[in-house]
PDB file of N, CA and C in Angstrom:
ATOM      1  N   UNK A   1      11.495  -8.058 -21.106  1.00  0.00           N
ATOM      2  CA  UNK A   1      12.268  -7.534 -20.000  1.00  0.00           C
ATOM      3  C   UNK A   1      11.922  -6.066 -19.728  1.00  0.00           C
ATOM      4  N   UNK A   2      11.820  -5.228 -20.751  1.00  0.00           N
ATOM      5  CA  UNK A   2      11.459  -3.598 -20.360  1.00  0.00           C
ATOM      6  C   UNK A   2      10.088  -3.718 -20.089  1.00  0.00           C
ATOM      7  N   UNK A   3       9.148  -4.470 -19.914  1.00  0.00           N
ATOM      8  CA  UNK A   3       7.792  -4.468 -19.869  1.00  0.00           C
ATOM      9  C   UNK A   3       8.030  -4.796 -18.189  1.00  0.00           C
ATOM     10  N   UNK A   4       8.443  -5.816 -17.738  1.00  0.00           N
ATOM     11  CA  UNK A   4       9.037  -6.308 -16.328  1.00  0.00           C
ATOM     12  C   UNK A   4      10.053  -5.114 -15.667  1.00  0.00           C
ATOM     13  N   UNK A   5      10.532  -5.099 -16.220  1.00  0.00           N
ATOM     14  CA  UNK A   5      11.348  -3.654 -15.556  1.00  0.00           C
ATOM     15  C   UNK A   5      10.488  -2.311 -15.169  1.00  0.00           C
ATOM     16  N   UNK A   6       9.469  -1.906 -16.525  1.00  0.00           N
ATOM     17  CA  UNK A   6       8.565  -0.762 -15.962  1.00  0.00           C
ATOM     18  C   UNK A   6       7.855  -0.967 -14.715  1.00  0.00           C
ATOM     19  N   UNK A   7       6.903  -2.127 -14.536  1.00  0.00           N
ATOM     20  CA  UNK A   7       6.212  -2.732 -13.702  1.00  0.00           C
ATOM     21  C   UNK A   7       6.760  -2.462 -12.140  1.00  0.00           C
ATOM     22  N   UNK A   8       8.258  -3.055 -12.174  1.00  0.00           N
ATOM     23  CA  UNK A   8       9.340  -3.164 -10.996  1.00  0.00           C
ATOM     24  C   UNK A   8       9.356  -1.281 -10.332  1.00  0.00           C
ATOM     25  N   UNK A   9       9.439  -0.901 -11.925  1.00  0.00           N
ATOM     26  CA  UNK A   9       9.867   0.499 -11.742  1.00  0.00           C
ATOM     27  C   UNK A   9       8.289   0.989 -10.666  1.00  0.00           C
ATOM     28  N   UNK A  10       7.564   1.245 -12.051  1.00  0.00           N
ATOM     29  CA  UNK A  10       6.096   1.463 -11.180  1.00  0.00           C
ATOM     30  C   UNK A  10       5.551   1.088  -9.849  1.00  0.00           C
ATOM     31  N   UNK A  11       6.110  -0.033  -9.303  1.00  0.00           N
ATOM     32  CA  UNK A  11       5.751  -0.515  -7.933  1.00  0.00           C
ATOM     33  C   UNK A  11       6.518   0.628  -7.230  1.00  0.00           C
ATOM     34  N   UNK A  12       8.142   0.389  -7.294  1.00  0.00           N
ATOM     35  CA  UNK A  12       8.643   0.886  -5.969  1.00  0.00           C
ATOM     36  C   UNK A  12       8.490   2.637  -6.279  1.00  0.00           C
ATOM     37  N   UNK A  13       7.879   3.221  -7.343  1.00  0.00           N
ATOM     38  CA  UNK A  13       7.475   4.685  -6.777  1.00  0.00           C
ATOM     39  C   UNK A  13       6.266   4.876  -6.609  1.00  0.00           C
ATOM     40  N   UNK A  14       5.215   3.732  -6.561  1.00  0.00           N
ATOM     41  CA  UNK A  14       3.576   4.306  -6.172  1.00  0.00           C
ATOM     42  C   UNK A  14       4.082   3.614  -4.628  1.00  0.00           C
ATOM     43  N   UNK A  15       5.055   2.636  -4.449  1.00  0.00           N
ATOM     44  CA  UNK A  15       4.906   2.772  -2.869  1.00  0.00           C
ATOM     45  C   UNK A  15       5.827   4.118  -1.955  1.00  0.00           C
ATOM     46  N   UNK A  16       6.638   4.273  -3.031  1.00  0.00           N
ATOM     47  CA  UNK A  16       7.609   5.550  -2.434  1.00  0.00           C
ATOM     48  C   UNK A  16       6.578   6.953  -1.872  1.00  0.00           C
ATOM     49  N   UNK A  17       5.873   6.848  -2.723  1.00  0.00           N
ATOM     50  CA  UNK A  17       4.513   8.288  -2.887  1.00  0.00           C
ATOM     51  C   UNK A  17       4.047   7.896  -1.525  1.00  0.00           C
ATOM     52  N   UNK A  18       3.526   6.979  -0.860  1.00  0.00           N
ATOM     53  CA  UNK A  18       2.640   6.994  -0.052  1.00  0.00           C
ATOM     54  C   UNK A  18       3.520   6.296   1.160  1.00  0.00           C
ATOM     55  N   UNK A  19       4.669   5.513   0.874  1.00  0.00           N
ATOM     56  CA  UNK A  19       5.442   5.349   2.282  1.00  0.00           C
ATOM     57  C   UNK A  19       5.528   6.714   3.851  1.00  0.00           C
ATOM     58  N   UNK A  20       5.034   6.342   4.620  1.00  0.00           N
ATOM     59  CA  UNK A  20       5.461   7.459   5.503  1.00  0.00           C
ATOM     60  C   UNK A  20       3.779   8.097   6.039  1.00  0.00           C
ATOM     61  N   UNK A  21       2.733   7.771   4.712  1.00  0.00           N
ATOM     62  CA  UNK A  21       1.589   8.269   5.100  1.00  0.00           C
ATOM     63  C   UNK A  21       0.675   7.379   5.912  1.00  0.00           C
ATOM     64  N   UNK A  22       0.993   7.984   7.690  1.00  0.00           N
ATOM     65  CA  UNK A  22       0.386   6.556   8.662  1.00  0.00           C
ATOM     66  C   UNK A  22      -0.826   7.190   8.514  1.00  0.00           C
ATOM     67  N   UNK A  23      -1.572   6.518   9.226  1.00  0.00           N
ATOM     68  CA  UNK A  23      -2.929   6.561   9.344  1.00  0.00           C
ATOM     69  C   UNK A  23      -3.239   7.001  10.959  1.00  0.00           C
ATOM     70  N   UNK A  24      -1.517   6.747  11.849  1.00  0.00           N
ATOM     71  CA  UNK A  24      -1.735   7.036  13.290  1.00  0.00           C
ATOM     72  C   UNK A  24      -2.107   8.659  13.392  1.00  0.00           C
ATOM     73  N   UNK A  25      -3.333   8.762  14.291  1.00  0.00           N
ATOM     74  CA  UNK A  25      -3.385  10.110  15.135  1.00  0.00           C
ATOM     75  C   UNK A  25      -4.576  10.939  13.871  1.00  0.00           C
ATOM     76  N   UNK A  26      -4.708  10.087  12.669  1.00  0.00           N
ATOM     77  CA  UNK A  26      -5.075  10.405  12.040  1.00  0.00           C
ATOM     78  C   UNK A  26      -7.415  10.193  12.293  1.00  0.00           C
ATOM     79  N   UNK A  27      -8.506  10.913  12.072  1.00  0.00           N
ATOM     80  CA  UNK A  27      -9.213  10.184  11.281  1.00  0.00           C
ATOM     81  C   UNK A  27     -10.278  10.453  10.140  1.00  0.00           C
ATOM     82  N   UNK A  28     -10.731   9.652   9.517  1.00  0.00           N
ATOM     83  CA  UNK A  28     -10.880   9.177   8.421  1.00  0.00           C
ATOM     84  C   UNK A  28     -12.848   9.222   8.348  1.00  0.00           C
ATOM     85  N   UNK A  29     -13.457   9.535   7.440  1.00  0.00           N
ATOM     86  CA  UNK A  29     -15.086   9.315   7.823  1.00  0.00           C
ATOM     87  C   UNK A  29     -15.252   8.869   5.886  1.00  0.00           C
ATOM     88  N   UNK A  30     -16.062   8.656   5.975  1.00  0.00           N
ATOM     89  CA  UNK A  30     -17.170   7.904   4.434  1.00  0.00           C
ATOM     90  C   UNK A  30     -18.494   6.786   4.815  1.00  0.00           C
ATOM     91  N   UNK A  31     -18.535   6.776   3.392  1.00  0.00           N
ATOM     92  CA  UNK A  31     -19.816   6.067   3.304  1.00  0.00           C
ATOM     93  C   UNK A  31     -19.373   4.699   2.641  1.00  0.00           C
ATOM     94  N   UNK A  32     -20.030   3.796   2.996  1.00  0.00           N
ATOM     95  CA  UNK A  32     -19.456   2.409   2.703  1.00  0.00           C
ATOM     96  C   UNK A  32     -20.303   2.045   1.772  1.00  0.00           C
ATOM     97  N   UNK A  33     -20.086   0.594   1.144  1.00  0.00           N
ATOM     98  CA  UNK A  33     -21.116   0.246  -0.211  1.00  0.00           C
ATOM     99  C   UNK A  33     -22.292   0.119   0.089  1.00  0.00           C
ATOM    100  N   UNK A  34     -22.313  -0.425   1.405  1.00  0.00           N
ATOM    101  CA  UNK A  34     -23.808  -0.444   2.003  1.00  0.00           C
ATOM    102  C   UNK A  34     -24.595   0.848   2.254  1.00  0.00           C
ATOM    103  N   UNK A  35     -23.966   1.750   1.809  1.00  0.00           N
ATOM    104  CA  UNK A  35     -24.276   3.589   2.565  1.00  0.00           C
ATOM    105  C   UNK A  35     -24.571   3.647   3.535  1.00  0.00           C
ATOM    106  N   UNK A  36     -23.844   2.929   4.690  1.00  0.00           N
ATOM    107  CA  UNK A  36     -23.936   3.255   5.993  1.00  0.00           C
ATOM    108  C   UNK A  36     -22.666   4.390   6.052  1.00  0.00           C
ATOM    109  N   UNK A  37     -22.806   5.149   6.907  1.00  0.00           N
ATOM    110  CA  UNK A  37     -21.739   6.360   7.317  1.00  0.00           C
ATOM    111  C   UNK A  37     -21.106   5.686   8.240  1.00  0.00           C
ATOM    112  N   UNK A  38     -19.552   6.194   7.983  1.00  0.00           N
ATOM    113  CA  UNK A  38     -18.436   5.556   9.588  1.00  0.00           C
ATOM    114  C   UNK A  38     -17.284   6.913   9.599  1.00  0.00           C
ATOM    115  N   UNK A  39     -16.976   6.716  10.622  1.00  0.00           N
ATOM    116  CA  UNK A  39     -16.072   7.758  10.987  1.00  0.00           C
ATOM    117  C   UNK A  39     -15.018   6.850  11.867  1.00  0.00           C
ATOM    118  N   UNK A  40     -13.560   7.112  11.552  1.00  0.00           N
ATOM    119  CA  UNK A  40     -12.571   6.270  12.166  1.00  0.00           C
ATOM    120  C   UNK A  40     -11.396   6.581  12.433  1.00  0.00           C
ATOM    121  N   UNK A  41     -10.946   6.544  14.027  1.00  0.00           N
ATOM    122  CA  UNK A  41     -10.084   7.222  14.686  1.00  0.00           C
ATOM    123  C   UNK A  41      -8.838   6.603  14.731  1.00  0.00           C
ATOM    124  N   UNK A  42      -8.212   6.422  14.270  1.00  0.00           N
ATOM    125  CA  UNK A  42      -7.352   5.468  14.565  1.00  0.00           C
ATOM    126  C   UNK A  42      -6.085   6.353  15.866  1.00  0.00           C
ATOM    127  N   UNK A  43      -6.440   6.120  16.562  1.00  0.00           N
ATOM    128  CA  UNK A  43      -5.226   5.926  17.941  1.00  0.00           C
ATOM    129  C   UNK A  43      -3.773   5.763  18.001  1.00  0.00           C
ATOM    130  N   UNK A  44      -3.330   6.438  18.708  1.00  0.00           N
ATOM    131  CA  UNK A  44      -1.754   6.304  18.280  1.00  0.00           C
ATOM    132  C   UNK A  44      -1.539   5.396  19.071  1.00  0.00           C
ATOM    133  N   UNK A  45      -1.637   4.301  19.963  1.00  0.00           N
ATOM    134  CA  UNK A  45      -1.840   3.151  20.714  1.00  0.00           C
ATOM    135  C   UNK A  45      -2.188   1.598  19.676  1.00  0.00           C
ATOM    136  N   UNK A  46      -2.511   1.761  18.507  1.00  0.00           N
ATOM    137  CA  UNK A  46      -2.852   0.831  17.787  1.00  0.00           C
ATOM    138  C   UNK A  46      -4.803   0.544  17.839  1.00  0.00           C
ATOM    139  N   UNK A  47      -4.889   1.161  18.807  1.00  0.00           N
ATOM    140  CA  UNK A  47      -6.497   1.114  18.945  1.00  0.00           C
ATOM    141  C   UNK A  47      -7.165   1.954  17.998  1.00  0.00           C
ATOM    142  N   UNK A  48      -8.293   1.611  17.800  1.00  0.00           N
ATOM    143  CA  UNK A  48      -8.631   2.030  16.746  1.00  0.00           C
ATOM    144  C   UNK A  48     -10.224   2.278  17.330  1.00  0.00           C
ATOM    145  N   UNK A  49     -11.055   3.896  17.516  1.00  0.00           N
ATOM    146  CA  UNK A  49     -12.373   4.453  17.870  1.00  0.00           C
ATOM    147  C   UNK A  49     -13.036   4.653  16.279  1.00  0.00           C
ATOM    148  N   UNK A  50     -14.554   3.780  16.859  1.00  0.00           N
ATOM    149  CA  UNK A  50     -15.164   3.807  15.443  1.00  0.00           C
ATOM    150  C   UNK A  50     -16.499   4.607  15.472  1.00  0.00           C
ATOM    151  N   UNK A  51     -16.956   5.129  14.559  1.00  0.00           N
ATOM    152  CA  UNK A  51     -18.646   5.179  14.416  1.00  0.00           C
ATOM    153  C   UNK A  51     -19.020   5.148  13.306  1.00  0.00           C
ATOM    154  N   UNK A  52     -20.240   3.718  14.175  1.00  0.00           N
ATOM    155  CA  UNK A  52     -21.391   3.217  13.055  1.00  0.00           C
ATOM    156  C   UNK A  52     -22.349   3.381  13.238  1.00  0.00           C
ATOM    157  N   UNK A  53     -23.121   3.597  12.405  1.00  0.00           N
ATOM    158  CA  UNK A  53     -24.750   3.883  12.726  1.00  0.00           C
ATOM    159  C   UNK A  53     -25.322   3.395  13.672  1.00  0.00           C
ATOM    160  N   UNK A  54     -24.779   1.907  14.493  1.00  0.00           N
ATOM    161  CA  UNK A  54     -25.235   1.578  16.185  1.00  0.00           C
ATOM    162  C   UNK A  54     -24.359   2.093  16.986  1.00  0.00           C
ATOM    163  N   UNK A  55     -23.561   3.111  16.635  1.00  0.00           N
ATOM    164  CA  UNK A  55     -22.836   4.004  18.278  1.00  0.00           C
ATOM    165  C   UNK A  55     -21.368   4.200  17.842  1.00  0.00           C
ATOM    166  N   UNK A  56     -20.902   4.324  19.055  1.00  0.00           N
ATOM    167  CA  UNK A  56     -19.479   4.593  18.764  1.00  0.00           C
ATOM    168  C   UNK A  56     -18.737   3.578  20.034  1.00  0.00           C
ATOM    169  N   UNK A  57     -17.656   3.057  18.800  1.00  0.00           N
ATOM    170  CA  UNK A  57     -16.939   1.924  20.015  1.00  0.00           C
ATOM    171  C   UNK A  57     -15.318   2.097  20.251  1.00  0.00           C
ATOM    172  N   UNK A  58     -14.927   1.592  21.047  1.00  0.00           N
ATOM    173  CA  UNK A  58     -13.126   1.414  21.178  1.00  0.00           C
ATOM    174  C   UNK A  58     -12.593   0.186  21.241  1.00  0.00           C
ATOM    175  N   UNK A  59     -13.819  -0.748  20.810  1.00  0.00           N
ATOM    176  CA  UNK A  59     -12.817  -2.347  20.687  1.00  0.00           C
ATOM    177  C   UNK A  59     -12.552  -2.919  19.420  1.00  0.00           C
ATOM    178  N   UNK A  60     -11.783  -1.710  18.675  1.00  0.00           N
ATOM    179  CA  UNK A  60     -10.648  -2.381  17.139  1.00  0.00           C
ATOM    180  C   UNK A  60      -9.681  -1.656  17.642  1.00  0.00           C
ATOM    181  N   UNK A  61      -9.275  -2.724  16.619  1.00  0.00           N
ATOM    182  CA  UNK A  61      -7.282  -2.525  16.581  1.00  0.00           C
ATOM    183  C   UNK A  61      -6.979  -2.422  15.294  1.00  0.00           C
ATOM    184  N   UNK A  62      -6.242  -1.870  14.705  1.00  0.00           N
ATOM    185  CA  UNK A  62      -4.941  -1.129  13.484  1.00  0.00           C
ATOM    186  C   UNK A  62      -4.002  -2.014  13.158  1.00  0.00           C
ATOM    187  N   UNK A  63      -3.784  -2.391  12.340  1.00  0.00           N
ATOM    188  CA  UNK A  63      -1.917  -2.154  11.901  1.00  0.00           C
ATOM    189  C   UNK A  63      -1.602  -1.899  10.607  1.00  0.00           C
ATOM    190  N   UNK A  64      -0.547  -1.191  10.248  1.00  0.00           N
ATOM    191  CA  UNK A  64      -0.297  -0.673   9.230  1.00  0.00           C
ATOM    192  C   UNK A  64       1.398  -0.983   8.530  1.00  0.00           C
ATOM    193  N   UNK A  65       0.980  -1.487   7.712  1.00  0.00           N
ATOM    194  CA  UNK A  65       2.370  -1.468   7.347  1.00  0.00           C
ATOM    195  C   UNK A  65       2.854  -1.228   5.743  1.00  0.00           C
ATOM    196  N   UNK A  66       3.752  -0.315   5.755  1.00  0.00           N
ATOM    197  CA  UNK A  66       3.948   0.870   4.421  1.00  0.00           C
ATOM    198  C   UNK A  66       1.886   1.336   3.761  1.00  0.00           C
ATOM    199  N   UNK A  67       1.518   0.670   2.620  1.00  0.00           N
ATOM    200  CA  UNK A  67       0.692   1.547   2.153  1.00  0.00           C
ATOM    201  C   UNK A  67      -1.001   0.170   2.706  1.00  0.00           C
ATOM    202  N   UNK A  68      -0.045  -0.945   3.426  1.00  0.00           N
ATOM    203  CA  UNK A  68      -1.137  -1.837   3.838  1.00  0.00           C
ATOM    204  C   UNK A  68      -1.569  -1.466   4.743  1.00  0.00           C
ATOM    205  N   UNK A  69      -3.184  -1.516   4.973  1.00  0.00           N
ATOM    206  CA  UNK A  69      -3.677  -1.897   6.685  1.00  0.00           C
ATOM    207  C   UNK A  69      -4.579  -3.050   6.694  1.00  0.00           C
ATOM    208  N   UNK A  70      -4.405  -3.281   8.402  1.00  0.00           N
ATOM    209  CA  UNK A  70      -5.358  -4.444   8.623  1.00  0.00           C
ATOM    210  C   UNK A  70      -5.962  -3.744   9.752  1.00  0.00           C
ATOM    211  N   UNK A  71      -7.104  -3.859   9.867  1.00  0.00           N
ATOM    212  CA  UNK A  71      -8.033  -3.613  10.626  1.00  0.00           C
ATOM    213  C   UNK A  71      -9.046  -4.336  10.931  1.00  0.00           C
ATOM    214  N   UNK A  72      -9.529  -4.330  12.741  1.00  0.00           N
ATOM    215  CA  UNK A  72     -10.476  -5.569  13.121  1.00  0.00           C
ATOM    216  C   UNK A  72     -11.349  -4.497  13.744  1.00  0.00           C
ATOM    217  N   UNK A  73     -12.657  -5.151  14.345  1.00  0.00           N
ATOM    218  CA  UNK A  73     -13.760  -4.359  15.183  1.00  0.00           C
ATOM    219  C   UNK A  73     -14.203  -5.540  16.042  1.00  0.00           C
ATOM    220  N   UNK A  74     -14.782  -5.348  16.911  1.00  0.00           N
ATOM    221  CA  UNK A  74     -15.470  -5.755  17.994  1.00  0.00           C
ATOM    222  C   UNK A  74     -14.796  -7.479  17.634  1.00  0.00           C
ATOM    223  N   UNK A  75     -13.610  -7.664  18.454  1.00  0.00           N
ATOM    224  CA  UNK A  75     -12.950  -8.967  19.002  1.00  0.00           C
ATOM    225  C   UNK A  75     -13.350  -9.767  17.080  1.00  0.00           C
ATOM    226  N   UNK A  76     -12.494  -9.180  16.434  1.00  0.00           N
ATOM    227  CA  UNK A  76     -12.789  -9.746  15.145  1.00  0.00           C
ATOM    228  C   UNK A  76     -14.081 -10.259  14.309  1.00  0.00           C
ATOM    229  N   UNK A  77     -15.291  -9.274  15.107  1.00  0.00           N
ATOM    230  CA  UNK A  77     -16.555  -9.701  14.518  1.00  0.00           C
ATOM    231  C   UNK A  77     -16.100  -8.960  13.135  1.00  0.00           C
ATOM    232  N   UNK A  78     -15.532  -8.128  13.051  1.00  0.00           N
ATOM    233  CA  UNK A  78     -15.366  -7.726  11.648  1.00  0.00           C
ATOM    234  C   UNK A  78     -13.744  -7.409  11.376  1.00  0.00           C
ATOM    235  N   UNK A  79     -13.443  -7.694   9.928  1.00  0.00           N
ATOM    236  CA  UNK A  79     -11.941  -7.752   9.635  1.00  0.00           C
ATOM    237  C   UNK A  79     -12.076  -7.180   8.063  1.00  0.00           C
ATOM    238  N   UNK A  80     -10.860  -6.766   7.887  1.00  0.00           N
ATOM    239  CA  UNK A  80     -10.721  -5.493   6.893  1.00  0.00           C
ATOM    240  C   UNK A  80      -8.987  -5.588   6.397  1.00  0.00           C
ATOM    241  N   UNK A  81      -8.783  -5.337   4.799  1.00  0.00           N
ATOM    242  CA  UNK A  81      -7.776  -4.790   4.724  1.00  0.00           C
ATOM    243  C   UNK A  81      -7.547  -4.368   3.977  1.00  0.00           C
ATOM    244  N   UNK A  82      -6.671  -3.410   3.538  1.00  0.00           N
ATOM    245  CA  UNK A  82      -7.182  -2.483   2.377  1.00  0.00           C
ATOM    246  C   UNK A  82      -5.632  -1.775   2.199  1.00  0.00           C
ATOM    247  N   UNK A  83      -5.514  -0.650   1.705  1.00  0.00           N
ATOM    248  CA  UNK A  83      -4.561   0.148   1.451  1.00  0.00           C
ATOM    249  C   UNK A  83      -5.140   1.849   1.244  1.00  0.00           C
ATOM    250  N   UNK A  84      -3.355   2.163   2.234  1.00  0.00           N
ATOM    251  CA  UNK A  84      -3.441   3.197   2.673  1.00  0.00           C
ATOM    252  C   UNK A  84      -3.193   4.477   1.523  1.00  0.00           C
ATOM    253  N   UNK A  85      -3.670   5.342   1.050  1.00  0.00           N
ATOM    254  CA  UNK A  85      -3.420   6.607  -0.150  1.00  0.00           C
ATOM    255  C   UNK A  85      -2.815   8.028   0.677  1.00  0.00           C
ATOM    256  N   UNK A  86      -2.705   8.858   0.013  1.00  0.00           N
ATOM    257  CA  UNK A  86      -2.529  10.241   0.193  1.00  0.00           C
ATOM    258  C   UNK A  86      -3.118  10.723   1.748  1.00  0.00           C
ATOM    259  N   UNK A  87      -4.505  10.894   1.544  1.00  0.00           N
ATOM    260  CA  UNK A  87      -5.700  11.004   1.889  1.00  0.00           C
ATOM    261  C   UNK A  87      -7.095  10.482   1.887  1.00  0.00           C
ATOM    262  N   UNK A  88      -6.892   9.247   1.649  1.00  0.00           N
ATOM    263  CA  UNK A  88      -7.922   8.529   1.584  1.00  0.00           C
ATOM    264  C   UNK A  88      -7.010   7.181   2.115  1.00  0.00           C
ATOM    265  N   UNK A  89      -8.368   6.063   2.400  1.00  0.00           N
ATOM    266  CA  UNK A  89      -8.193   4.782   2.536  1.00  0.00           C
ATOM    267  C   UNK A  89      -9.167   3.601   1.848  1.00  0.00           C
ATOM    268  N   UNK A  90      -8.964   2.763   1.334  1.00  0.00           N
ATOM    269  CA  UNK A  90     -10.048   2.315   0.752  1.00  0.00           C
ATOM    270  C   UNK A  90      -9.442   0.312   1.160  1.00  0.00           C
ATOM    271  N   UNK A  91     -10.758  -0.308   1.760  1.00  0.00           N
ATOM    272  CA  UNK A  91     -10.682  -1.379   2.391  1.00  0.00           C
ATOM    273  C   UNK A  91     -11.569  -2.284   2.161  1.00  0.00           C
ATOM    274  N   UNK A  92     -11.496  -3.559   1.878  1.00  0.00           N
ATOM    275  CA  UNK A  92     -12.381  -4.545   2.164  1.00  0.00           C
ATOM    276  C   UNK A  92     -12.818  -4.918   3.469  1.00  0.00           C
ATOM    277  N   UNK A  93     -14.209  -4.895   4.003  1.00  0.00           N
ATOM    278  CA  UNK A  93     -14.423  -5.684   5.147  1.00  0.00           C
ATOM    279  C   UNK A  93     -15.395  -7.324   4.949  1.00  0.00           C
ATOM    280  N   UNK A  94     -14.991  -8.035   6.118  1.00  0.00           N
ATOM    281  CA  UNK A  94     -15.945  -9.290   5.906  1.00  0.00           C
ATOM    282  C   UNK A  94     -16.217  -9.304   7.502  1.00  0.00           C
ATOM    283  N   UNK A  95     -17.115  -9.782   8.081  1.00  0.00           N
ATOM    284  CA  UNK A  95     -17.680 -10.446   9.080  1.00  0.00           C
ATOM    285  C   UNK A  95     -18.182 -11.880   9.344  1.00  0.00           C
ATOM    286  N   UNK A  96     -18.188 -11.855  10.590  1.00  0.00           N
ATOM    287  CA  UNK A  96     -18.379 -13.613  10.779  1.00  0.00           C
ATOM    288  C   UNK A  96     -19.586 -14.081  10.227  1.00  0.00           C
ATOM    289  N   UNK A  97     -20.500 -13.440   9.635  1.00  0.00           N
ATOM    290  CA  UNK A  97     -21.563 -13.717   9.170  1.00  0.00           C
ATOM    291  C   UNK A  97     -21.454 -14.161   7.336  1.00  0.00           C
ATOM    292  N   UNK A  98     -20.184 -14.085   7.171  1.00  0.00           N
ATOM    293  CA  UNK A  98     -19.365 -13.829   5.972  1.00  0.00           C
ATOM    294  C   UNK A  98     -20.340 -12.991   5.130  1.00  0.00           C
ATOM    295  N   UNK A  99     -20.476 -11.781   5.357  1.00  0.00           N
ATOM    296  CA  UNK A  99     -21.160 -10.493   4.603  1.00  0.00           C
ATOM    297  C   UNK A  99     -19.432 -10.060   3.959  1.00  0.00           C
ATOM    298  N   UNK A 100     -20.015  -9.203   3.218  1.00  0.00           N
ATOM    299  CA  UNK A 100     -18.378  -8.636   2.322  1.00  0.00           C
ATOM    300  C   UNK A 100     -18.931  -7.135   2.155  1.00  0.00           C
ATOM    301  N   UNK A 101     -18.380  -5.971   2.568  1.00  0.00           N
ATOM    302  CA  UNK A 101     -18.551  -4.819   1.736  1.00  0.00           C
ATOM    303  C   UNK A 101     -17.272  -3.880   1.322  1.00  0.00           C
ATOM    304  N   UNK A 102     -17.391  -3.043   0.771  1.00  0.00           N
ATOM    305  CA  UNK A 102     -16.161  -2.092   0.666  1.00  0.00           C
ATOM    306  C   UNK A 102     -15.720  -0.608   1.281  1.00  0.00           C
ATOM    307  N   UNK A 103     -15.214  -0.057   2.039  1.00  0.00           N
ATOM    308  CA  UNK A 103     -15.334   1.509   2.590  1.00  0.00           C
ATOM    309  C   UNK A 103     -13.932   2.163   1.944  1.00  0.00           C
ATOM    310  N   UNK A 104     -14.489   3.210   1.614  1.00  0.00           N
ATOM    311  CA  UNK A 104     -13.233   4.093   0.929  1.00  0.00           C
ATOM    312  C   UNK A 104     -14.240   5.518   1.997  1.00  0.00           C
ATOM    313  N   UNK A 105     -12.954   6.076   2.472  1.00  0.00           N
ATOM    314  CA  UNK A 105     -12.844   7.044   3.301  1.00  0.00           C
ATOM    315  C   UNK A 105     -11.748   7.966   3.345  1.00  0.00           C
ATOM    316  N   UNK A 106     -12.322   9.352   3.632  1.00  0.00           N
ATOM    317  CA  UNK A 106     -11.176  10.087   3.394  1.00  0.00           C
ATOM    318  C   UNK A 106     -10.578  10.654   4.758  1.00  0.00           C
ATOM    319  N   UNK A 107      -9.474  11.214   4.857  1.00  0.00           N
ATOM    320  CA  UNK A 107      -8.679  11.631   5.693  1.00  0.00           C
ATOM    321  C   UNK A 107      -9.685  13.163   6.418  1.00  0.00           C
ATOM    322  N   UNK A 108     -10.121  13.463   7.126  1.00  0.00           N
ATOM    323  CA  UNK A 108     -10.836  14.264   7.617  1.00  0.00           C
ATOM    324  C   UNK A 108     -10.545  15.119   8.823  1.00  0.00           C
ATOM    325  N   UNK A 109      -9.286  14.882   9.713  1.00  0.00           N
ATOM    326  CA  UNK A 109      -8.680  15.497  10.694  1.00  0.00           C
ATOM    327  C   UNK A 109      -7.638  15.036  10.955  1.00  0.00           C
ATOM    328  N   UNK A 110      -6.613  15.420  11.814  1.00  0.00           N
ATOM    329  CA  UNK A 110      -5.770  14.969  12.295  1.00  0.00           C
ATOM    330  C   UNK A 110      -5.544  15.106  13.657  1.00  0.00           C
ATOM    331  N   UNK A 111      -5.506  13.869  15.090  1.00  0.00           N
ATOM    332  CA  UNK A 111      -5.930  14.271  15.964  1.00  0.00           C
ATOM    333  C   UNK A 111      -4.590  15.000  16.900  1.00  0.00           C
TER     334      UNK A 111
END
């Protein structure tokens, strides 16, 4: 029971720490496992402005909820979800091609 209780304990203050930290208005740049560079805007609209090494786009969308996000790109050619930190974000993506990589990115402006 005190082993289950710490656990309980430990959840609701690593989500307390980071409740409140949106990702709106915020963005975010790193290097992904693939070491491609991205930079990511997320929009206070739920839209979400990206850049990848082929350009820069405005067709993803966001959502966030407490320390989760989900994130899509180009009409769900790519999907992502990950969790939100301090200052950083760190996410799984997959594509329809079912490729898998990982991006951890840090907080880099606020727009």
């Amino acid at each position: 029971m005190k082993k289950f209780s710490l656990v309980i304990v430990t959840f609701f203050i690593s989500v307390s720490l980071y409740a409140g930290q949106s990702v709106r208005g915020n963005t975010y740049s790193g290097i992904d496992s693939d070491g491609d560079n991205y930079v990511y805007e997320f929009l206070n609209d739920g839209k979400l402005k990206y850049t990848s090494p082929s350009g820069t786009y405005t067709n993803g969308s966001w959502q966030q909820y407490e320390t989760a996000i989900y994130i899509q790109r180009n009409e769900h050619y790519v999907d992502c979800v990950g969790m939100v930190g301090k200052e950083s974000l760190k996410f799984k993506c997959w594509n329809v091609k079912n490729n898998f990589w990982i991006h951890e990115v840090k907080k880099s402006k606020s727009l």
